[in-house]
N, C-alpha and C. Protein backbone atom coordinates (compact mmCIF):
# COMPACT_ATOMS: atom_id res chain seq x y z
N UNK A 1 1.16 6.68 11.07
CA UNK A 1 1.37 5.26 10.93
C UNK A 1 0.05 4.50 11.20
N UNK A 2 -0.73 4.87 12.25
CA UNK A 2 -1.89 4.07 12.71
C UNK A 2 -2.67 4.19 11.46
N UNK A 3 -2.75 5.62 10.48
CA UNK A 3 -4.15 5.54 9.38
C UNK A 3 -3.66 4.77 8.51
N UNK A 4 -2.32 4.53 8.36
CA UNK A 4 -1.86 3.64 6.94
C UNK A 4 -2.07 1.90 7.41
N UNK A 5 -1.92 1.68 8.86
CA UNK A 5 -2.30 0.57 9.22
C UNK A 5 -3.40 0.08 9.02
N UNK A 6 -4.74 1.24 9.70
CA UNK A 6 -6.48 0.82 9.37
C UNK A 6 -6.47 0.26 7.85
N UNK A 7 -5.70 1.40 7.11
CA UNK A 7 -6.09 1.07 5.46
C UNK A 7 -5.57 -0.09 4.55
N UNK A 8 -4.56 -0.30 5.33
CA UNK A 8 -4.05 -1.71 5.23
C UNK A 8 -4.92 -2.73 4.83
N UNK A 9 -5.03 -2.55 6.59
CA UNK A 9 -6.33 -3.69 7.05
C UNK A 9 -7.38 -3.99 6.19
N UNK A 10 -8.38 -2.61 5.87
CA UNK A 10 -9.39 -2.41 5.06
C UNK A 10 -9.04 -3.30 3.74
N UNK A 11 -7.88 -2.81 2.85
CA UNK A 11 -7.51 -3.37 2.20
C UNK A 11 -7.68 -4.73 1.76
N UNK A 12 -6.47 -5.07 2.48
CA UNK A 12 -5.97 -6.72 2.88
C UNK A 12 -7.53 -7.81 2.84
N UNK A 13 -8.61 -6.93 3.66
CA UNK A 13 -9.86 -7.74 3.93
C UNK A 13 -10.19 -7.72 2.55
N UNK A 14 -10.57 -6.60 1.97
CA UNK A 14 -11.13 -6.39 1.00
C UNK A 14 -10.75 -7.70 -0.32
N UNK A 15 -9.68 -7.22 -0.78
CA UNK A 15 -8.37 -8.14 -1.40
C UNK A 15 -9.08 -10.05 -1.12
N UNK A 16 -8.67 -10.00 0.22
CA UNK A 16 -9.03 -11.79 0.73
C UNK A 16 -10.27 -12.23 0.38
N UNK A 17 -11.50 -11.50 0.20
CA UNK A 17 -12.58 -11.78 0.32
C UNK A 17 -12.97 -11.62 -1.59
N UNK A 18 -12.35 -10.57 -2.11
CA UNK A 18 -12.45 -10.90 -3.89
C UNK A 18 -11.34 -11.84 -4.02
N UNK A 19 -10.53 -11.61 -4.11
CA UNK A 19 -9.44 -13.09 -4.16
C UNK A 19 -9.25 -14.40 -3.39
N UNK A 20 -10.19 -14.99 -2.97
CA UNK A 20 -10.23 -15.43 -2.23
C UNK A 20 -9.34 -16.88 -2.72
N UNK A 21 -9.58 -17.34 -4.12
CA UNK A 21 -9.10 -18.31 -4.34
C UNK A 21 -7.22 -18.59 -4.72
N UNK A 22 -6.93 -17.04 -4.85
CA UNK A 22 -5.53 -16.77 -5.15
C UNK A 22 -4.99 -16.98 -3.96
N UNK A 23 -5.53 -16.61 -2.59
CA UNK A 23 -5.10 -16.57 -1.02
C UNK A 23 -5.42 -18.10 -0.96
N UNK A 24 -6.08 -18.67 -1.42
CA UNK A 24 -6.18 -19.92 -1.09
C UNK A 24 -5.27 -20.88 -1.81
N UNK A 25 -4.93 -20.38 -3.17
CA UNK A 25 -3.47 -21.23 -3.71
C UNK A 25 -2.12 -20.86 -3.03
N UNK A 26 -2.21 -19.65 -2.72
CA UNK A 26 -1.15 -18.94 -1.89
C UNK A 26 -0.65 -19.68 -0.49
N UNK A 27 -1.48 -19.99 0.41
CA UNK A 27 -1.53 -20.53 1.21
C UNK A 27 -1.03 -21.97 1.16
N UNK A 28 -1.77 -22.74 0.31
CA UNK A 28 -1.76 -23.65 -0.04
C UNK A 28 -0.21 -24.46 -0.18
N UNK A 29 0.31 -23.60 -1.36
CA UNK A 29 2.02 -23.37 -1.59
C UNK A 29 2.88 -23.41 -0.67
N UNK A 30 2.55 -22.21 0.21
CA UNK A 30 3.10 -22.27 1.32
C UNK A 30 3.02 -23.15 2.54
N UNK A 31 2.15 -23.75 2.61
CA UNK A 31 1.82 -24.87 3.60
C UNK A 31 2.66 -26.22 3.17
N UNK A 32 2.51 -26.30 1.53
CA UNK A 32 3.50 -27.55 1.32
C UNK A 32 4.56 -27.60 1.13
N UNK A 33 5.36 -26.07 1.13
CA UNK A 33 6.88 -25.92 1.37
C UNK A 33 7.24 -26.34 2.53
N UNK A 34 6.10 -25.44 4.06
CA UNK A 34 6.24 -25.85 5.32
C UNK A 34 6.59 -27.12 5.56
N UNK A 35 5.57 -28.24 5.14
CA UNK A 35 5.55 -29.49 5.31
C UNK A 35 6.76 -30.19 5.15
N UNK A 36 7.33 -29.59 3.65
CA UNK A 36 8.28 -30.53 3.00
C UNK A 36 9.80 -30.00 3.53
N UNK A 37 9.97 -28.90 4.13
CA UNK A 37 11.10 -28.51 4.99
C UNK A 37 11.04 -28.02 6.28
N UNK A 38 9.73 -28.68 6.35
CA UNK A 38 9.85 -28.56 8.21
C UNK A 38 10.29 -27.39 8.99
N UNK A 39 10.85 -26.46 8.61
CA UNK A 39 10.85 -25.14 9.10
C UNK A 39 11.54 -23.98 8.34
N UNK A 40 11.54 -23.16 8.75
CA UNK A 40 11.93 -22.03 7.95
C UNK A 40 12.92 -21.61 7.72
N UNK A 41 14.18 -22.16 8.88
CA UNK A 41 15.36 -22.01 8.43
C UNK A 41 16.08 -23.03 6.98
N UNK A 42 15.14 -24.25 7.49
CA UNK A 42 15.45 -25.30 6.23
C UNK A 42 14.75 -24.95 4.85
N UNK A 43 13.68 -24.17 4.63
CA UNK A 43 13.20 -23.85 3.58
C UNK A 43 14.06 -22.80 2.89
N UNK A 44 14.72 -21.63 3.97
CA UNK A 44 15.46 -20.42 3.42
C UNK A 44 17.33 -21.11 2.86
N UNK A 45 17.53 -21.99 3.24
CA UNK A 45 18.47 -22.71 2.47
C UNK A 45 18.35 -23.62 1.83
N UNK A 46 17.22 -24.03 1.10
CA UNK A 46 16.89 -24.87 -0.11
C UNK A 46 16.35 -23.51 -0.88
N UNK A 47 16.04 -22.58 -0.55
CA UNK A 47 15.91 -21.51 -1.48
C UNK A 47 17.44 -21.00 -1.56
N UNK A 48 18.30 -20.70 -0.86
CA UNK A 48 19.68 -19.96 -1.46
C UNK A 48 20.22 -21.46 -2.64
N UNK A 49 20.07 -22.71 -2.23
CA UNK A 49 20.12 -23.64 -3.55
C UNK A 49 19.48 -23.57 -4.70
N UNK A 50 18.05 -23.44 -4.36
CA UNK A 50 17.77 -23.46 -5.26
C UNK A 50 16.54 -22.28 -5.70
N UNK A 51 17.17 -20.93 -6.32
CA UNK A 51 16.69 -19.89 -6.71
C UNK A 51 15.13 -19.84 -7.33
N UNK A 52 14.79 -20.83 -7.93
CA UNK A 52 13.66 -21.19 -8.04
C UNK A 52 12.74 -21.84 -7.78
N UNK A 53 12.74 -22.36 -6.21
CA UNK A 53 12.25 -23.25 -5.46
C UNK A 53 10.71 -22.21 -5.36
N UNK A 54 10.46 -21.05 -5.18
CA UNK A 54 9.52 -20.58 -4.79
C UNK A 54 8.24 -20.48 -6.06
N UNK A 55 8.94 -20.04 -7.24
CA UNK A 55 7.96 -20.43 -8.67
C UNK A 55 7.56 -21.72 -8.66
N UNK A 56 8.67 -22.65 -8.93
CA UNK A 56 8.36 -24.52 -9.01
C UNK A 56 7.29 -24.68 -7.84
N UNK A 57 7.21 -23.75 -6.68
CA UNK A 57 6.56 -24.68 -5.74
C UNK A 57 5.01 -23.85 -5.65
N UNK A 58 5.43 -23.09 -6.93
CA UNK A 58 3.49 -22.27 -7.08
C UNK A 58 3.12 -21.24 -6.10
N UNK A 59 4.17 -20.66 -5.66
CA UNK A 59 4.29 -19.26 -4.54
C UNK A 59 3.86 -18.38 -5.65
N UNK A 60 4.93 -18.38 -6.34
CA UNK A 60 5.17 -16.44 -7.15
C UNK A 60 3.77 -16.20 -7.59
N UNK A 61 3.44 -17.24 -8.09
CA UNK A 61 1.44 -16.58 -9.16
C UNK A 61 1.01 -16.04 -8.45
N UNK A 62 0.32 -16.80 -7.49
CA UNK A 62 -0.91 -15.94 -6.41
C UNK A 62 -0.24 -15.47 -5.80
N UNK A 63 1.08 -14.89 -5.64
CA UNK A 63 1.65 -13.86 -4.58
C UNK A 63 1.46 -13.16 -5.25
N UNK A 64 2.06 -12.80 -6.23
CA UNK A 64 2.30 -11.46 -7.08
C UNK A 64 0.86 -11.20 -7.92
N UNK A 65 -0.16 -11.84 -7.99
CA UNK A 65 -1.48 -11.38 -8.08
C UNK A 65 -2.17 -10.82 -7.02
N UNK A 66 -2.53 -11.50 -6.02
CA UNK A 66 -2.39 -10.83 -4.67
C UNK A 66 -1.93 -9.41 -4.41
N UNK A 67 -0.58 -9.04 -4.64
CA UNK A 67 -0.38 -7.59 -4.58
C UNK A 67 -0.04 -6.87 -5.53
N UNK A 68 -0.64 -7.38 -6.95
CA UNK A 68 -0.63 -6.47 -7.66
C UNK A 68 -2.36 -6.12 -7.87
N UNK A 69 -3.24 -6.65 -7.13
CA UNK A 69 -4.54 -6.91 -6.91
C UNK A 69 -4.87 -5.61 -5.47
N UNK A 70 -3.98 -5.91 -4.44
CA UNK A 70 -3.89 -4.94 -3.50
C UNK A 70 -3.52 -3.30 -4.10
N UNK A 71 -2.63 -3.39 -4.95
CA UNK A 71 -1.94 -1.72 -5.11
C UNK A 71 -3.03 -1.46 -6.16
N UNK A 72 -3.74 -2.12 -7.07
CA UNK A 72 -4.59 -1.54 -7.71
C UNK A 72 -6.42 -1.06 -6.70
N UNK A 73 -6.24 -2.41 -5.75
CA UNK A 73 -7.01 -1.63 -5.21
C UNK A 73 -7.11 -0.54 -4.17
N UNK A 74 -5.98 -0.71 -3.38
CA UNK A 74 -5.26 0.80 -2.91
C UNK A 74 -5.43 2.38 -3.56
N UNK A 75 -4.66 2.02 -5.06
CA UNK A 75 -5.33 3.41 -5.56
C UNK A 75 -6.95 3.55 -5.71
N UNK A 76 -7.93 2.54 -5.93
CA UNK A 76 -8.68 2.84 -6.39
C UNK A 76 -9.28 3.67 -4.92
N UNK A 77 -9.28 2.68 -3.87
CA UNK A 77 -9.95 3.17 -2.83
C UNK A 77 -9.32 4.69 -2.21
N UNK A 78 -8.01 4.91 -2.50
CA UNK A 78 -7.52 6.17 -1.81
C UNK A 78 -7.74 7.10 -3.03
N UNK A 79 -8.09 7.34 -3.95
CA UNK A 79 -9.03 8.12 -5.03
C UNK A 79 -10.85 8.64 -4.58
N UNK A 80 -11.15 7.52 -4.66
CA UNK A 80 -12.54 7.53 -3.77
C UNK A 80 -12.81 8.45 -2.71
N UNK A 81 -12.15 7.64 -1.56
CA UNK A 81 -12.57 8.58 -0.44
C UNK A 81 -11.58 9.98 -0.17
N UNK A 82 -10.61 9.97 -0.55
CA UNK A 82 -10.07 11.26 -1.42
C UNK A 82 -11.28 12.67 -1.69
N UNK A 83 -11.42 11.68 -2.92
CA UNK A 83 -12.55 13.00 -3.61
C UNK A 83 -13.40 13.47 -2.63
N UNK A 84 -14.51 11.94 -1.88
CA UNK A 84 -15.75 12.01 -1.16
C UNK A 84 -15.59 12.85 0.13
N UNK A 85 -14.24 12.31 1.09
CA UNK A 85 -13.97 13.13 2.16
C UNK A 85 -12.28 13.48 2.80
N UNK A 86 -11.59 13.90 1.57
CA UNK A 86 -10.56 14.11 1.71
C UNK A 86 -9.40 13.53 2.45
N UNK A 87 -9.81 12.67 2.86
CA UNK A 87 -9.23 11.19 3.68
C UNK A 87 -9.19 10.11 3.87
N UNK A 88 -8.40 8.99 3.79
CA UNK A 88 -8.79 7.81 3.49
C UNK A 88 -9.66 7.27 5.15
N UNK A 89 -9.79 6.14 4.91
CA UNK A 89 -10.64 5.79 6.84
C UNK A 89 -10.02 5.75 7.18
N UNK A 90 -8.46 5.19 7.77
CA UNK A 90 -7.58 5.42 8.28
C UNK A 90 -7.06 7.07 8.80
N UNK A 91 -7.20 8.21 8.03
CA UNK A 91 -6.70 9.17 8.00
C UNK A 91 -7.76 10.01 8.47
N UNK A 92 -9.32 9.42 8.58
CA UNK A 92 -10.13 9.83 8.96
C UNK A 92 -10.23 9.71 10.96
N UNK A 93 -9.93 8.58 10.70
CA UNK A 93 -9.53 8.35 12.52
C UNK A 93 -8.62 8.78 13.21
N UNK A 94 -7.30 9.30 12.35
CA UNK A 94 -6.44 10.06 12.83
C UNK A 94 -6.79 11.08 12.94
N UNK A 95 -7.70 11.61 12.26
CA UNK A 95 -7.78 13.23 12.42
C UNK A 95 -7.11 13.99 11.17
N UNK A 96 -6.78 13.28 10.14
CA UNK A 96 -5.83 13.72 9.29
C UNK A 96 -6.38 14.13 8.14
N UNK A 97 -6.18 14.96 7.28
CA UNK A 97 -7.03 15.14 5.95
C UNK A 97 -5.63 15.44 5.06
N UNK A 98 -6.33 15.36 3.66
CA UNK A 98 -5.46 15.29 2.35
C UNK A 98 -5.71 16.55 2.04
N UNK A 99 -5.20 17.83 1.60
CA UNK A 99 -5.19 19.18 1.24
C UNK A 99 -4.12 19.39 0.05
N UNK A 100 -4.76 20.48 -0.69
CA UNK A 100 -4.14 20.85 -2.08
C UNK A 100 -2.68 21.81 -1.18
N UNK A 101 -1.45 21.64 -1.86
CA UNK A 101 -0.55 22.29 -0.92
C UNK A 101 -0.78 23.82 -0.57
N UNK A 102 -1.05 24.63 0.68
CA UNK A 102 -0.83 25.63 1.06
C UNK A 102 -2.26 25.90 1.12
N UNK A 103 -3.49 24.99 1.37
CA UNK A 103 -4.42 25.31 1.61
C UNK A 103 -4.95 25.30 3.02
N UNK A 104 -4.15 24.84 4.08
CA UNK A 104 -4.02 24.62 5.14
C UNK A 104 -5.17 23.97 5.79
N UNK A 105 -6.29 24.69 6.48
CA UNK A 105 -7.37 23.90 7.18
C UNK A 105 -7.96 23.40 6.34
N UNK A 106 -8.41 24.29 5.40
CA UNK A 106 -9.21 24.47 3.95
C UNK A 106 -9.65 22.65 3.26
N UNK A 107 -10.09 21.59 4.72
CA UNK A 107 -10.03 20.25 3.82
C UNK A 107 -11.41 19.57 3.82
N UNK A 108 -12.05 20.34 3.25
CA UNK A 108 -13.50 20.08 2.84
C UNK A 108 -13.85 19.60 1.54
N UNK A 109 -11.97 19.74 0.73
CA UNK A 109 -12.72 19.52 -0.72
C UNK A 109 -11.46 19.31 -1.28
N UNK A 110 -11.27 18.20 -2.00
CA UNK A 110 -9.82 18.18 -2.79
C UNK A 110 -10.44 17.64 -4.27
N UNK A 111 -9.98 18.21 -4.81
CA UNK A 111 -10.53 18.47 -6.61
C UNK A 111 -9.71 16.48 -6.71
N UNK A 112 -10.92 16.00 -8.02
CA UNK A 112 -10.93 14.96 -8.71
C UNK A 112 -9.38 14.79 -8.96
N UNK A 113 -8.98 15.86 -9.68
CA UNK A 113 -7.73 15.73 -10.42
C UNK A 113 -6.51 15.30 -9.50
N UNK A 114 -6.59 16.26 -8.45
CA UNK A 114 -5.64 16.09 -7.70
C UNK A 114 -5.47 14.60 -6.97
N UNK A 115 -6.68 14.30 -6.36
CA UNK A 115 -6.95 12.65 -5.71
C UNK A 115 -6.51 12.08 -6.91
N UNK A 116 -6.90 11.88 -8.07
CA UNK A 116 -6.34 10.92 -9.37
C UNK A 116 -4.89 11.21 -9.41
N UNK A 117 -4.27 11.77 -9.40
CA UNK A 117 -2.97 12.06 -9.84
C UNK A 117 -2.12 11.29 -8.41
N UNK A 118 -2.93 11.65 -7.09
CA UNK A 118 -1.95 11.44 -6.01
C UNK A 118 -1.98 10.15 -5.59
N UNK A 119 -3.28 9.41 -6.20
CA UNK A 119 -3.45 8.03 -6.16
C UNK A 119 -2.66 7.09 -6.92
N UNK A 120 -2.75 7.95 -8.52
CA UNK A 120 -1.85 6.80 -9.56
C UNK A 120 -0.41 7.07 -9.25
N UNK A 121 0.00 8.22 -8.85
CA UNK A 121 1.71 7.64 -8.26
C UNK A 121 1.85 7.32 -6.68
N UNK A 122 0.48 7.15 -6.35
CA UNK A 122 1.01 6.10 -5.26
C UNK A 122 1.36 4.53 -5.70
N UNK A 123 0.48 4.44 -6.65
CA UNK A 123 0.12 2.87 -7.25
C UNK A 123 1.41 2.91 -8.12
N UNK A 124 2.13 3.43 -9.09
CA UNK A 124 3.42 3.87 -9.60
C UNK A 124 4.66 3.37 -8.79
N UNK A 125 4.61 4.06 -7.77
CA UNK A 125 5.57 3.53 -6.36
C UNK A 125 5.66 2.76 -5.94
N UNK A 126 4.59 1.97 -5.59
CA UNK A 126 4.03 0.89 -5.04
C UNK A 126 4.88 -0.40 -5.71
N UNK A 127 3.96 0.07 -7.10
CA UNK A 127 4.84 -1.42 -8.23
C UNK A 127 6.13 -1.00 -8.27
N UNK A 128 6.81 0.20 -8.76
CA UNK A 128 8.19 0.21 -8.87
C UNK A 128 8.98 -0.39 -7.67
N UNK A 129 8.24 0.01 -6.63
CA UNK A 129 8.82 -0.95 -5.46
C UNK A 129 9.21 -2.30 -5.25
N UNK A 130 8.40 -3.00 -5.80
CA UNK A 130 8.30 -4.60 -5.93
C UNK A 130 9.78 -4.75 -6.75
N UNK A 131 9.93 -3.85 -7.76
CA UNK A 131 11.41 -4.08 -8.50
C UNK A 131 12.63 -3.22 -7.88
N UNK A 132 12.43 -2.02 -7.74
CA UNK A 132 13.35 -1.25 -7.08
C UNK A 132 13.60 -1.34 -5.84
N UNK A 133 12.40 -1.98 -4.92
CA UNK A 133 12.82 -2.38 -3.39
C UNK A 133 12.98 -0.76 -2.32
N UNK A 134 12.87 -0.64 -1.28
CA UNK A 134 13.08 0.37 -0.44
C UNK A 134 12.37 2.00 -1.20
N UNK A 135 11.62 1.91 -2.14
CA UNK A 135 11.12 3.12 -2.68
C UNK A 135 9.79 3.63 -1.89
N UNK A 136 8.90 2.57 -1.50
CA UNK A 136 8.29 3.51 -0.43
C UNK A 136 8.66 3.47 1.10
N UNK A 137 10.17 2.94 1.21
CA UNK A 137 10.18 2.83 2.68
C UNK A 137 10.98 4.99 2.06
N UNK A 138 11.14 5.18 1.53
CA UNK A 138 11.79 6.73 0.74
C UNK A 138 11.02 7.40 0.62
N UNK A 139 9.86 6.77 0.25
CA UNK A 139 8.65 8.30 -0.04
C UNK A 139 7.72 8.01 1.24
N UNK A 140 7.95 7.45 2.21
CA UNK A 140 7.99 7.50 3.88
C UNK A 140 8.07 8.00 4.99
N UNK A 141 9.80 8.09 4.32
CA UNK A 141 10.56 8.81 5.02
C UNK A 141 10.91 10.04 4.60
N UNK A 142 10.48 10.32 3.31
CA UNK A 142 10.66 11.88 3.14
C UNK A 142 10.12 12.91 3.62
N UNK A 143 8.76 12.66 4.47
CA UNK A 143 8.41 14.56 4.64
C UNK A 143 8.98 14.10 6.23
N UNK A 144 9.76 13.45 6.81
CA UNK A 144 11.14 13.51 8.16
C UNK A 144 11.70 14.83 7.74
N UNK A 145 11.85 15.09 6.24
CA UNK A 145 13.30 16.16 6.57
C UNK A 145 12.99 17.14 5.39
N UNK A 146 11.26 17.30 5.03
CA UNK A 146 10.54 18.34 4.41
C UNK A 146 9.34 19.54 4.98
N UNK A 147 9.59 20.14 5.08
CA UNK A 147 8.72 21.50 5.35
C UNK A 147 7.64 20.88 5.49
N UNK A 148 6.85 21.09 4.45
CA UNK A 148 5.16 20.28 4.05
C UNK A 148 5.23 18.66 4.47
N UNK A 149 6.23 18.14 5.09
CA UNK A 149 6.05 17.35 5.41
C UNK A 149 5.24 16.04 3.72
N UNK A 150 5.61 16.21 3.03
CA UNK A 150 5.23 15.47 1.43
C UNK A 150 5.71 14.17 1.03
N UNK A 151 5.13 13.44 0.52
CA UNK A 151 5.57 12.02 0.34
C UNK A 151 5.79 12.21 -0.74
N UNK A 152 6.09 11.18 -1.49
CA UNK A 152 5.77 11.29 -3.27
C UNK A 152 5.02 11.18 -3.93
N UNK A 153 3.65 10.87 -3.44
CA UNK A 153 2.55 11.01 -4.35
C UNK A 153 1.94 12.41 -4.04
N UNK A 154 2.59 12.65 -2.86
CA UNK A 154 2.00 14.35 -1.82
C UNK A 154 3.41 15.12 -2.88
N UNK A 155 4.15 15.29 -3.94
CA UNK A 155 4.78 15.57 -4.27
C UNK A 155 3.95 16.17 -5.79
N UNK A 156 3.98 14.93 -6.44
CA UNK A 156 2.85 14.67 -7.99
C UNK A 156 1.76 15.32 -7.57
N UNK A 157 0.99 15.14 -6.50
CA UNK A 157 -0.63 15.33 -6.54
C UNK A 157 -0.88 17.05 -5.96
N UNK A 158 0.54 17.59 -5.92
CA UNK A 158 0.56 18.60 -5.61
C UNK A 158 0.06 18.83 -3.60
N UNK A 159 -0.22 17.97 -2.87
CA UNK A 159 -1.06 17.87 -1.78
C UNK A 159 0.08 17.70 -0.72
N UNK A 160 -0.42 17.68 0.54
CA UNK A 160 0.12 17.53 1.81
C UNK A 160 -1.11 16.94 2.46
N UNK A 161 -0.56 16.55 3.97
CA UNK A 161 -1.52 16.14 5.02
C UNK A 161 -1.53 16.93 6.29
N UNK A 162 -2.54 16.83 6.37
CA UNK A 162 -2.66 17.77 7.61
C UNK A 162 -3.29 17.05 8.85
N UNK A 163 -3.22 17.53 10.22
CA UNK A 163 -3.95 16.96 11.23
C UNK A 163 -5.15 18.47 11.33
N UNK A 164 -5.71 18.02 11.64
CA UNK A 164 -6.68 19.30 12.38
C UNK A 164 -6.85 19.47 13.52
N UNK A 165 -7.56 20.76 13.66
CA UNK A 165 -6.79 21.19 15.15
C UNK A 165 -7.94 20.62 15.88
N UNK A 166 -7.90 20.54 17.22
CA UNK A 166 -8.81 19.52 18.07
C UNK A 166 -9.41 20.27 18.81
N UNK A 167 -9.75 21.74 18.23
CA UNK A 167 -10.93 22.92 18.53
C UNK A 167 -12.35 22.43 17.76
């Protein structure tokens, strides 16, 4: 949990600082909903009225650019340091590395193909999520009650994660 948090972070900064002006309409939106319903319980029932209070009021654009701006750059960056050092920075501070399945310590090197493949159905998931809802809280929670412990892009990309040993 802590490496998916760092990468978040990394992210999120990353994201704010090229988008800066989408976070700034984003904000923006949201500040004059604040204003105009005074709190959040009063805003969340002028939204069950009115279903489209959040488009009309210029939320949805720069939200949904925003994170469709994030999951593209998500894959790009967990491709990258993938290839370069088999871990994202997050996964690097854990101690954790990305391995081809059944290669065990062996994480000095994870082939192009495999990082590409395990990246674009993360980014796959990601968006299907936004419509299907609860799909990566599922590919999450799946290596809970798998051997290899495998997500779903650790599924596609053929890979697992490993910790290393602290010899």
């Amino acid at each position: 949990m802590l490496s998916t948090v760092i990468d978040q972070i990394i992210i999120w900064v990353l994201v704010a600082i090229v988008m800066r002006d989408q976070f700034q309409a984003y904000f923006t939106a949201m500040n004059k909903l604040m204003v105009e319903y005074g709190s959040s319980t009063q805003m969340l029932t002028a939204l069950r009225d009115n279903p489209d209070l959040l488009s009309t009021a210029g939320l949805t654009g720069p939200l949904s650019t925003l994170m469709l701006s994030a999951i593209l750059a998500q894959a790009i960056y967990q491709f990258i340091m993938l290839v370069a050092f088999s871990a994202s920075v997050g996964q690097l501070v854990a101690g954790l590395r990305v391995v081809g399945v059944g290669k065990g310590q062996q994480h000095r090197h994870l082939t192009w193909w495999r990082a590409a493949v395990r990246a674009a159905t993360w980014g796959v998931v990601a968006v299907l999520n936004i419509y299907l809802g609860m799909l990566t809280v599922l590919s999450y929670v799946m290596p809970l009650f798998q051997r290899r412990r495998q997500t779903i892009h650790d599924l596609a990309g053929g890979t697992q994660v490993i910790r290393l040993s602290r010899n």
